[in-house]
Protein backbone atom coordinates (compact mmCIF):
# COMPACT_ATOMS: atom_id res chain seq x y z
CA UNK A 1 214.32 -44.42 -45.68
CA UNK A 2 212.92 -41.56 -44.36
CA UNK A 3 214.22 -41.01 -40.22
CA UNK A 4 212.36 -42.20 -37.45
CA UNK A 5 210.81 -38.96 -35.82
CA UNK A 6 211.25 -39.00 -32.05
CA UNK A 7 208.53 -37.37 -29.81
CA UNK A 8 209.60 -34.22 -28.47
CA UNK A 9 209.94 -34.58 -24.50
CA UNK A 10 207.23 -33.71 -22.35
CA UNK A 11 207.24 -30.08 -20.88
CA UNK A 12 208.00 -31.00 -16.93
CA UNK A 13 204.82 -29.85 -15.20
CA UNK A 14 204.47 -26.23 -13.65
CA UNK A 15 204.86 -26.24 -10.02
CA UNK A 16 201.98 -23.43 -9.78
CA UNK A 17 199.55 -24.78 -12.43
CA UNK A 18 200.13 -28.65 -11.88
CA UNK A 19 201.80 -29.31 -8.25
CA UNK A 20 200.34 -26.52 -6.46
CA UNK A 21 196.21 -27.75 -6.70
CA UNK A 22 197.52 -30.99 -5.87
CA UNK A 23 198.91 -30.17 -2.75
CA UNK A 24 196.33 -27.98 -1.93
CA UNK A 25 193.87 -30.12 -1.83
CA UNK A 26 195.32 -33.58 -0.43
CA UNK A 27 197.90 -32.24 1.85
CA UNK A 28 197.20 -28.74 3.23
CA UNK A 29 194.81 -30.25 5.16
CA UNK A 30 197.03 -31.95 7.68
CA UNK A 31 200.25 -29.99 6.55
CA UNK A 32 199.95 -26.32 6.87
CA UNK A 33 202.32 -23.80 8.57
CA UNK A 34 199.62 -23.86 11.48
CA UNK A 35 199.43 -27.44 11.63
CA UNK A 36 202.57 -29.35 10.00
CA UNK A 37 202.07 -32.95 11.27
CA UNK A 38 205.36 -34.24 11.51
CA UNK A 39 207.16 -30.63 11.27
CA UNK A 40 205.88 -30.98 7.94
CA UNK A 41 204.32 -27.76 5.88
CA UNK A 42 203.80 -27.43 2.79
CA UNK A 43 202.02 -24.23 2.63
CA UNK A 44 205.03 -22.42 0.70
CA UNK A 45 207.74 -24.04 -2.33
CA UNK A 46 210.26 -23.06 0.80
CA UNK A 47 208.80 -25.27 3.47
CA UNK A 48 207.92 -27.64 1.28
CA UNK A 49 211.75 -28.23 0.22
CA UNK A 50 212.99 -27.73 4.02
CA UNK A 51 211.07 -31.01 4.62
CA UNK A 52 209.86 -31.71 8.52
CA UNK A 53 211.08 -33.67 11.01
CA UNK A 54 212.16 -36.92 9.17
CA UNK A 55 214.00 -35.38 6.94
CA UNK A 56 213.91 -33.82 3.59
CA UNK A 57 211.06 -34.53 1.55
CA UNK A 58 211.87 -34.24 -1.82
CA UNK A 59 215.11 -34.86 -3.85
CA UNK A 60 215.76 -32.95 -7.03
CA UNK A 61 216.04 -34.84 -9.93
CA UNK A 62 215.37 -38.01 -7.87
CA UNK A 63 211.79 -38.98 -7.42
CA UNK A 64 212.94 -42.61 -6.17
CA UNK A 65 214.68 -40.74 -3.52
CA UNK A 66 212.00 -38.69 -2.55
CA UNK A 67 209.95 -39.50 0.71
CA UNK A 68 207.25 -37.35 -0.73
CA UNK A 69 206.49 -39.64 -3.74
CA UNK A 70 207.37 -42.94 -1.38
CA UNK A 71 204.91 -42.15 0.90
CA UNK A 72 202.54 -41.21 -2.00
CA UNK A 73 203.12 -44.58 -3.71
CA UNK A 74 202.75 -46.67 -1.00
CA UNK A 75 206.65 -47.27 -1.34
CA UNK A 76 207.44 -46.28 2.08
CA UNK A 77 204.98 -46.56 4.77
CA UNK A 78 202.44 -45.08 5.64
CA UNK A 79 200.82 -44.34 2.61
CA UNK A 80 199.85 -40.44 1.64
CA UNK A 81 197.20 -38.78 1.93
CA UNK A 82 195.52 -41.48 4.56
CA UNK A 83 193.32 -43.61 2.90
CA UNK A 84 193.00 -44.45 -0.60
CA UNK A 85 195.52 -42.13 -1.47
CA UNK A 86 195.99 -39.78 -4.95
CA UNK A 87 195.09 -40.70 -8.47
CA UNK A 88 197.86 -42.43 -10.58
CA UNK A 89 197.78 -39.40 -12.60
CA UNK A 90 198.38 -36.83 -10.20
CA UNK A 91 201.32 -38.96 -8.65
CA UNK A 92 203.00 -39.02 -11.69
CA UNK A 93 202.60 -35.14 -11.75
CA UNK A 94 204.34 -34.72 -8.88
CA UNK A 95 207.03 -37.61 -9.93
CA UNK A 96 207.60 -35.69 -13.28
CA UNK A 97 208.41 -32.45 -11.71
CA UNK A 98 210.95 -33.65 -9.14
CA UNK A 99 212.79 -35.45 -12.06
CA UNK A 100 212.72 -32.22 -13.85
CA UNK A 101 214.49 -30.90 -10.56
CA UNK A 102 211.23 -29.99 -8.71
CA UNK A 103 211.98 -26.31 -9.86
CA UNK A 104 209.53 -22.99 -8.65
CA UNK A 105 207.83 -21.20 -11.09
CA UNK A 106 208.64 -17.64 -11.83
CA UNK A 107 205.70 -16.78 -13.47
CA UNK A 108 202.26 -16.17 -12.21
CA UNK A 109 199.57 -18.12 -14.58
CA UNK A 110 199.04 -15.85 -17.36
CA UNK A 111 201.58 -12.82 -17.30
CA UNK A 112 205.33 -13.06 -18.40
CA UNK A 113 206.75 -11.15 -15.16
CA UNK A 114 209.67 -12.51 -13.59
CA UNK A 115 209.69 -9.92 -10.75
CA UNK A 116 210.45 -10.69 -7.14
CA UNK A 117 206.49 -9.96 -6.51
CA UNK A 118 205.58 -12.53 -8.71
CA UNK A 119 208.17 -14.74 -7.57
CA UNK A 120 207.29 -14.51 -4.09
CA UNK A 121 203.19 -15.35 -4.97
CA UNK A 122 204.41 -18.33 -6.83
CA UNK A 123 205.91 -19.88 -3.58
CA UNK A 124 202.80 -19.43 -1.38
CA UNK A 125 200.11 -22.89 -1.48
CA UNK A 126 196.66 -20.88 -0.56
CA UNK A 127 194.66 -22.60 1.71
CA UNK A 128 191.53 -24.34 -0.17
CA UNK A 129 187.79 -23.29 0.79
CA UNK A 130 186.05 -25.23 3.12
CA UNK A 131 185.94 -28.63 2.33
CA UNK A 132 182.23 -29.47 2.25
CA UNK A 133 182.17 -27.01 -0.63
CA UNK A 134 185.17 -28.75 -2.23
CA UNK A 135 183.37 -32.68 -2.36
CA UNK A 136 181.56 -33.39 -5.61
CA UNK A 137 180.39 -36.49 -3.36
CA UNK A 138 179.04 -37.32 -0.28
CA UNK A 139 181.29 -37.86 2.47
CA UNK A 140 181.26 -41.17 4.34
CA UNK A 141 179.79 -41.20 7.70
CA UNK A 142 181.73 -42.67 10.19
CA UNK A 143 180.52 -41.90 13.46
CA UNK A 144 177.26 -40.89 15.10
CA UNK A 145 175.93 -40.05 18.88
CA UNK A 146 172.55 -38.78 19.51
CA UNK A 147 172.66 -36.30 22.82
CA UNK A 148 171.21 -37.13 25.84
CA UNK A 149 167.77 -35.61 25.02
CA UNK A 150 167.29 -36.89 22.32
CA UNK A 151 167.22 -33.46 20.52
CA UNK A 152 170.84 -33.58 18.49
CA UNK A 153 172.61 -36.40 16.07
CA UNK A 154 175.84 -35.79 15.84
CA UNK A 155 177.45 -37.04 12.17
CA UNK A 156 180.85 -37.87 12.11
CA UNK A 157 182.19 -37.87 8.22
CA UNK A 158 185.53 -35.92 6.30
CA UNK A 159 186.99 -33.00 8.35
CA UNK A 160 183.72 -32.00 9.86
CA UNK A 161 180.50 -32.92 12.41
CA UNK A 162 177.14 -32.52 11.70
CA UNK A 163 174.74 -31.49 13.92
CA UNK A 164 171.09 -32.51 12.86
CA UNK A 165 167.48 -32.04 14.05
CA UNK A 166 166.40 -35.81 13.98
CA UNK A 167 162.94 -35.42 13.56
CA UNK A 168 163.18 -32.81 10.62
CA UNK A 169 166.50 -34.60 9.10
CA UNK A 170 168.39 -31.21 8.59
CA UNK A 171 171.61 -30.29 9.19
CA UNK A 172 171.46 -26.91 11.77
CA UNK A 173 175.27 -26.63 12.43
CA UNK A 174 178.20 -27.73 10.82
CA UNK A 175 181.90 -27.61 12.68
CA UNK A 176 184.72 -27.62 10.94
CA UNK A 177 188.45 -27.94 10.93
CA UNK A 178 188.75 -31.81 11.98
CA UNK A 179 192.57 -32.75 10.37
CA UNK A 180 190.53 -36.21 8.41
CA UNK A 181 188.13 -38.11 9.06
CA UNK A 182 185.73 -38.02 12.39
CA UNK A 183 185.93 -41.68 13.34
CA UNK A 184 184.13 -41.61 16.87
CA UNK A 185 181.77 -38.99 18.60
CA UNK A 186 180.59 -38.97 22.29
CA UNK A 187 177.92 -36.88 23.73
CA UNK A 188 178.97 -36.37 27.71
CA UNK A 189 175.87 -37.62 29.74
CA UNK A 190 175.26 -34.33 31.18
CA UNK A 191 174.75 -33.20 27.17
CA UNK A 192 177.36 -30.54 27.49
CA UNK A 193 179.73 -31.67 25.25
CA UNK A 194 180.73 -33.34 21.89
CA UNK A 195 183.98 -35.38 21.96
CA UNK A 196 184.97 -35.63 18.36
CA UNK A 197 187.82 -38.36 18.05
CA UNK A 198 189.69 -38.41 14.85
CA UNK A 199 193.48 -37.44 13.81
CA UNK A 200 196.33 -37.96 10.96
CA UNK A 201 196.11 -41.57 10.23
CA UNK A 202 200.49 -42.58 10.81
CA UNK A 203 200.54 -39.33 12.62
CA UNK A 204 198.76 -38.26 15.18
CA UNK A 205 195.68 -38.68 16.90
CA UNK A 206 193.51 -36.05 18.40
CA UNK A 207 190.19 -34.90 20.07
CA UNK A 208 188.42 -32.11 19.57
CA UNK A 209 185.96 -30.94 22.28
CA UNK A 210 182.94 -29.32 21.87
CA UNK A 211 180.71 -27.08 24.06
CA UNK A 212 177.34 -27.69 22.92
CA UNK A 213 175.66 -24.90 24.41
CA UNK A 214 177.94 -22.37 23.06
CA UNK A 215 178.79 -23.99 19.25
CA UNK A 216 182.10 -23.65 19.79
CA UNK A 217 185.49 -25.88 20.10
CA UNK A 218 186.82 -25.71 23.75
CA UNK A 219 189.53 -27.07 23.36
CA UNK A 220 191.55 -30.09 21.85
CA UNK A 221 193.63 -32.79 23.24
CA UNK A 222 195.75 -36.15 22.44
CA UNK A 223 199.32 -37.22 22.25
CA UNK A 224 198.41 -40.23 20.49
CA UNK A 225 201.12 -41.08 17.32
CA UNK A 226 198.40 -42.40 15.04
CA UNK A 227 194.60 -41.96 14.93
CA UNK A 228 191.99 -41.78 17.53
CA UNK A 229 189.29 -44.56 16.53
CA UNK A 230 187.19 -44.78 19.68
CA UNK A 231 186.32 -42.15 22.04
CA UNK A 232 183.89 -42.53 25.39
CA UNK A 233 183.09 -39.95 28.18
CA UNK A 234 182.58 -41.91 31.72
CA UNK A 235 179.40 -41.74 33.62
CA UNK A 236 180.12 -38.78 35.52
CA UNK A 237 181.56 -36.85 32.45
CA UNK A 238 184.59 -36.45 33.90
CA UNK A 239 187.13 -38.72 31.82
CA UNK A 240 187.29 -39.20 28.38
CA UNK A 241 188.38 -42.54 27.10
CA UNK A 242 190.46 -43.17 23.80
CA UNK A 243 191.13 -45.77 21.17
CA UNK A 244 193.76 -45.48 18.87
CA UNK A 245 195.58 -47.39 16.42
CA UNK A 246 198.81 -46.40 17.94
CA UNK A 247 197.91 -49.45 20.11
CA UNK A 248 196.82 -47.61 23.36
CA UNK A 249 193.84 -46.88 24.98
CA UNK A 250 194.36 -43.31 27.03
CA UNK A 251 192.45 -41.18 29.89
CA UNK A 252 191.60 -38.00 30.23
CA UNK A 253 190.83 -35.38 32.04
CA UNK A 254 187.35 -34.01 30.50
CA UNK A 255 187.84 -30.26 32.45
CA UNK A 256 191.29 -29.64 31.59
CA UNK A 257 192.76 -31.99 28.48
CA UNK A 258 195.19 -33.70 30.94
CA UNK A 259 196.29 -37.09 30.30
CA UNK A 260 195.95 -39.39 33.23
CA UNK A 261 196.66 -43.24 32.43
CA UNK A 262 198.09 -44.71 29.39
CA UNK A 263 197.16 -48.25 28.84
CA UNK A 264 198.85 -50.54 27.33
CA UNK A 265 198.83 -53.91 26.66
CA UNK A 266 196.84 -54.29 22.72
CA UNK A 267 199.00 -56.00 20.01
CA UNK A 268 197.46 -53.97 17.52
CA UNK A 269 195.34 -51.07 16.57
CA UNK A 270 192.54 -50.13 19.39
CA UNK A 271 189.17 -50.35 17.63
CA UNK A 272 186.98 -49.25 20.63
CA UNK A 273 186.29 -48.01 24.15
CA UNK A 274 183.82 -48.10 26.38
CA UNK A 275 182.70 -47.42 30.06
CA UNK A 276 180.87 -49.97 31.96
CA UNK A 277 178.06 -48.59 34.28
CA UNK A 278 178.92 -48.25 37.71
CA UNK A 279 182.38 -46.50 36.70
CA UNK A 280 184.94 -48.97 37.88
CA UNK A 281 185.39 -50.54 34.43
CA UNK A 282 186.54 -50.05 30.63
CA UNK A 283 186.22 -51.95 27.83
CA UNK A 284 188.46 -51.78 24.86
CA UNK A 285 188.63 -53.91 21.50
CA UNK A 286 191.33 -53.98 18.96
CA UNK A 287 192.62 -55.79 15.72
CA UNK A 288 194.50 -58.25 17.52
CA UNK A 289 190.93 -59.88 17.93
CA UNK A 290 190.67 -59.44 21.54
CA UNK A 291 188.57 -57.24 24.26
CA UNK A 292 190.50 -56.34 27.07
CA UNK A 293 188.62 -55.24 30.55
CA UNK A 294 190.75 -52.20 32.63
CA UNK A 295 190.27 -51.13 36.22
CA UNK A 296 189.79 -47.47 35.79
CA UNK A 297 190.96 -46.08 39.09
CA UNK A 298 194.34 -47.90 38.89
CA UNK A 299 195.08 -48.50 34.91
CA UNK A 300 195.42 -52.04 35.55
CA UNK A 301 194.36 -54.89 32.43
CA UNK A 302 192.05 -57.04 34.67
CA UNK A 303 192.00 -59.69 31.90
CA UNK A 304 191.97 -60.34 27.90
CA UNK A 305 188.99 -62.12 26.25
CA UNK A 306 189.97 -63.81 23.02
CA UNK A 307 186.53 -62.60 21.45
CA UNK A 308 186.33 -63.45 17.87
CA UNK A 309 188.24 -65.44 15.24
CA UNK A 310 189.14 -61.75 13.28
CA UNK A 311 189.31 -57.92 14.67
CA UNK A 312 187.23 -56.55 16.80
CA UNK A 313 185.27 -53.14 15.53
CA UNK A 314 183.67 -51.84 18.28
CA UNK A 315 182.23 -52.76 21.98
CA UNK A 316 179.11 -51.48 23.54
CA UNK A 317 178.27 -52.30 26.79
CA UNK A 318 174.19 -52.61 27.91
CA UNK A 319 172.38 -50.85 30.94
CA UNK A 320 172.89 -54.55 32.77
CA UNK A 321 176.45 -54.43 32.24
CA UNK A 322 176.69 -56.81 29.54
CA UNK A 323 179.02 -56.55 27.16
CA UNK A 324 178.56 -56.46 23.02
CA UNK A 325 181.55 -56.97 20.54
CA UNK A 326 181.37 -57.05 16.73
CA UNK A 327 184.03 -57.87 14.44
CA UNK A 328 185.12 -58.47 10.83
CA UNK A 329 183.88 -62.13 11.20
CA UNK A 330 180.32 -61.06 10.68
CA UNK A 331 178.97 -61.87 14.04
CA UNK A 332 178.53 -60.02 16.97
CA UNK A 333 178.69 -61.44 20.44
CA UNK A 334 177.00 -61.30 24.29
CA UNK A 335 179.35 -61.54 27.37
CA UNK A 336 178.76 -61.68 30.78
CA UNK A 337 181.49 -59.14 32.77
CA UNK A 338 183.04 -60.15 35.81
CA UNK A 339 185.69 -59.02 37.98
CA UNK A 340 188.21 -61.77 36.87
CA UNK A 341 186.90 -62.80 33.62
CA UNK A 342 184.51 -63.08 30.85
CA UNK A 343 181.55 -65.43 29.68
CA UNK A 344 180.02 -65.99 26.28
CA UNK A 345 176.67 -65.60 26.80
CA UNK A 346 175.74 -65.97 22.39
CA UNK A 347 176.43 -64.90 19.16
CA UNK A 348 174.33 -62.65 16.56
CA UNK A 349 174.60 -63.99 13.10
CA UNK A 350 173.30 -63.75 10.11
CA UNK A 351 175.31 -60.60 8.62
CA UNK A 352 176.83 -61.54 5.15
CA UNK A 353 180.16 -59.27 5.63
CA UNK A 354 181.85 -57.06 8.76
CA UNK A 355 179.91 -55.90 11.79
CA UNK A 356 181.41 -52.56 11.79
CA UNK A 357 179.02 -51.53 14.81
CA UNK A 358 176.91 -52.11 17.43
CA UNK A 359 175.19 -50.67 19.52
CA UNK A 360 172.55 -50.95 23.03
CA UNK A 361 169.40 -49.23 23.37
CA UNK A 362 169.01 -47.52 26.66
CA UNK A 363 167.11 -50.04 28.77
CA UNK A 364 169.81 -52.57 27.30
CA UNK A 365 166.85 -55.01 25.71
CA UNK A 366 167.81 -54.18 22.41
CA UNK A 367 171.08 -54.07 20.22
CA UNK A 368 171.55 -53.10 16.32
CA UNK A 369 174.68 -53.65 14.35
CA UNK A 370 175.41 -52.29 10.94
CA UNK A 371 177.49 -54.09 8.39
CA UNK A 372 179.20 -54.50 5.27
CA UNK A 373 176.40 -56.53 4.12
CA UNK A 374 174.46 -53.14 3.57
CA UNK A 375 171.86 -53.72 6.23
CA UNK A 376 170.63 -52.63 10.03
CA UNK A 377 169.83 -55.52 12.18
CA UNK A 378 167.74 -55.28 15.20
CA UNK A 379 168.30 -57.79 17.89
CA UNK A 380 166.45 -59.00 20.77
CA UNK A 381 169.21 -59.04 23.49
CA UNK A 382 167.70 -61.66 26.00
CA UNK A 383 166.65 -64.18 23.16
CA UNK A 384 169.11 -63.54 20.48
CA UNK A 385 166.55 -63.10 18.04
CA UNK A 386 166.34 -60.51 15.26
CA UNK A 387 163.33 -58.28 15.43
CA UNK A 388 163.81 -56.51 12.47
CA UNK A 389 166.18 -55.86 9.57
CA UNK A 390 166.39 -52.85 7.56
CA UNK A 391 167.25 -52.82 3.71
CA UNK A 392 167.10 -49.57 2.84
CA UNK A 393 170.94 -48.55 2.57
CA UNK A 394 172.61 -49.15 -0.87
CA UNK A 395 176.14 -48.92 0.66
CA UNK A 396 178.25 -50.32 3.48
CA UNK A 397 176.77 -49.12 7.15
CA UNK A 398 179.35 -47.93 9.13
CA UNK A 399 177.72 -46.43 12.20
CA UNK A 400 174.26 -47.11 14.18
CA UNK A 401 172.43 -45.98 17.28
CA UNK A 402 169.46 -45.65 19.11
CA UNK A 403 167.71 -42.61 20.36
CA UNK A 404 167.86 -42.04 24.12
CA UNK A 405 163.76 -43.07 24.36
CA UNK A 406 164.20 -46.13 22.03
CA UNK A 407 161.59 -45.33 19.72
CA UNK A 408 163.96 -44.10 16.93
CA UNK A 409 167.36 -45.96 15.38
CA UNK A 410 169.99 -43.98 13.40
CA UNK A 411 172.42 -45.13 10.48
CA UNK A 412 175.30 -43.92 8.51
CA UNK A 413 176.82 -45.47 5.25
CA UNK A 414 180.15 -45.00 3.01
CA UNK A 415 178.24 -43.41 0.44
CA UNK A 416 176.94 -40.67 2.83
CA UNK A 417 174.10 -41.25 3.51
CA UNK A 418 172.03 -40.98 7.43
CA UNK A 419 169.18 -43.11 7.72
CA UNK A 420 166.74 -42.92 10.41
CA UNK A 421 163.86 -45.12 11.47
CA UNK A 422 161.00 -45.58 13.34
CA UNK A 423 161.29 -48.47 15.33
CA UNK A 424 157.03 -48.67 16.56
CA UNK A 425 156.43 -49.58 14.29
CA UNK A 426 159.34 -50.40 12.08
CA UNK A 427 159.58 -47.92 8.98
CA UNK A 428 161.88 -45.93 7.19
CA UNK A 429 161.30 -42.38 8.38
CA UNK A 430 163.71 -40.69 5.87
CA UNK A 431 167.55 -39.78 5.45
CA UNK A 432 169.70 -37.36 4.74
CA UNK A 433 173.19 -36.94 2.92
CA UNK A 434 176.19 -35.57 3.71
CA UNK A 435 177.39 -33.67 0.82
């Protein structure tokens, strides 16, 4: 009998040609040698095998040992790159070539040179172009604010903000460098600035503010260990408010980027913040399916309201100083505020899947919430009745809100899309995509 052939063994996988775009792409991002979240760069084959601050990251020869592929695999916590993570395929890249012994190339694609030169240009990771170049798709929108005038809408999506004409639906300015995902934007009611909350999802959590008049960052702030979800400027525009999954809900100085309270007292991740009008009071939600109401001058938790049956999203409150929740339940709910506790005042049903959002119009008679479900509802805030539901969007809606006159309601979905209607009557006006 003739003898069994046995398949030659795969070729480990070049650092430069395989690992290298890989990294680029999914990790640069939030690990550079300007920015190595956790003391972690991997901008060069040198830092990337010094590993950061929890250690080495990768084990030679031992991918099962490596907290590089753990994290990637969902093996150790939290999962790599934030999100949905890599492709099967490109994880097993990266497995394959630390069982190999994770080894540098000496070659440059395409020559045979071995010298130190080539050596040296082998161990750099360039830095990719500008993501919104990068996306074959459109980015989800997560996050929206529409200035105090009326004039902007801010669009909160991967790594960047938007800044759109809402009556021509075009894009005018586009800033960069966000580590992820924007997940909250705040205009500050004297239209200044853009508060642009976001982060490293396990990590760190960060906000990056804005000076509208100039177009340029001013500065950015936040010691928070995980990511920023909610951010809120207070009625004067001198604190900034955040949310973040590390479990805390922060203030801080607008002028300078100074913390001054930490509050704590959520179970889990903080959802939401918001300031009540007068200035005394903040709101935050979280997914320990309560809304907790704060003194603001002395940090203190006034009291807990046990608001829904499942997490809390978000919290708006109205110009009457009502309060609106919505949460993975599908409803969204009315409370009357006190100083020492809460009321139910009703619920808004009729959403077939999570209210990610919700929001007030200005005079506080309307609210709209966007949902899983793929639709906008409108909502009559003294009856409870829907006015209007829009049907337009073909993918989850993640964000929603009104124009400052009333007349106009924004949306954003996962598939990247903004949506903007006309609300006298109510008609689709047009929308817009991120990619």
């Amino acid at each position: 009998m003739p003898a069994a052939q046995v398949p030659p063994p795969k070729t480990p996988p070049s650092f430069q040609r395989e690992v290298v775009p890989i990294l680029r792409t999914a990790c640069l991002g939030c690990h550079s040698a300007q920015l190595p979240t956790a003391g972690f760069s991997v901008d060069s084959y040198t830092a990337l095998m010094k590993g950061g601050k929890a250690g080495v990251a990768i084990v030679p020869g031992k991918s099962d040992q490596s907290r590089l592929v753990r994290m990637l695999t969902g093996a150790q916590k939290p999962l790599m790159p934030p999100g949905s993570g890599l492709r099967a395929t490109d994880i097993d890249t990266i497995r394959r070539w630390v069982d190999a012994g994770a080894k540098l190339d000496t070659a440059v694609v395409g020559t045979t040179s071995t010298t130190a030169k080539t050596a040296t240009a082998a161990n750099v990771i360039a830095a990719p172009k500008p993501v919104g170049k990068l996306l074959s798709v459109a980015a989800p929108v997560n996050s929206l604010a529409y200035s105090p005038d009326g004039k902007l809408l801010a669009v909160g999506t991967y790594q960047r903000v938007l800044l759109c004409d809402p009556a021509t639906r075009t894009v005018t300015k586009v800033w960069s460098g966000h580590l992820d995902t924007v997940r909250s934007l705040a205009f500050s009611p004297d239209g200044k600035f853009l508060a642009a909350g976001g982060g490293a999802s396990g990590a760190l959590g960060q906000v990056r503010l804005w000076s509208v008049a100039e177009d340029k960052e001013v500065r950015t702030f936040g010691d928070h260990t995980d990511t920023v979800n909610g951010v809120a400027f207070s009625n004067d525009s001198k604190l900034i408010a955040t949310a973040s999954a590390d479990r805390t809900v922060k203030l801080w100085e607008a002028a300078t980027g100074k913390l001054s309270q930490t509050l704590r007292d959520h179970a889990d991740a903080v959802s939401s913040v918001a300031f009540a009008p007068g200035g005394k009071l903040l709101a935050s939600s979280g997914n320990d399916k309560s809304v907790k109401l704060w003194d603001i001058a002395s940090g203190k938790r006034l009291y807990s309201i046990g608001a829904h049956e499942e997490p809390v999203t978000d919290v708006c409150f109205t110009a009457g100083g009502q309060l609106l929740s919505a949460s993975t339940d599908r409803l969204a709910k009315l409370w009357n505020i006190g100083p020492e506790s809460g009321g139910h005042v009703r619920n808004f049903g009729g959403h077939g899947a999570t209210v990610f959002a919700v929001t007030t119009s200005s005079d506080g008679q309307l609210a709209a919430t966007a949902s899983g479900d793929k639709t906008i509802r409108v909502w009559n805030v003294g009856n409870g009745g829907t006015t209007v539901a829009f049907t337009e969007p073909k993918d989850w809606c993640y964000a929603v809100r009104f124009s400052p006159d009333k007349k106009h309601l924004a949306a954003g979905t996962f598939d990247g899309q903004v949506f903007l209607w006309s609300l006298e009557p109510n008609k689709l006006e047009g929308s817009f995509s991120t990619k």
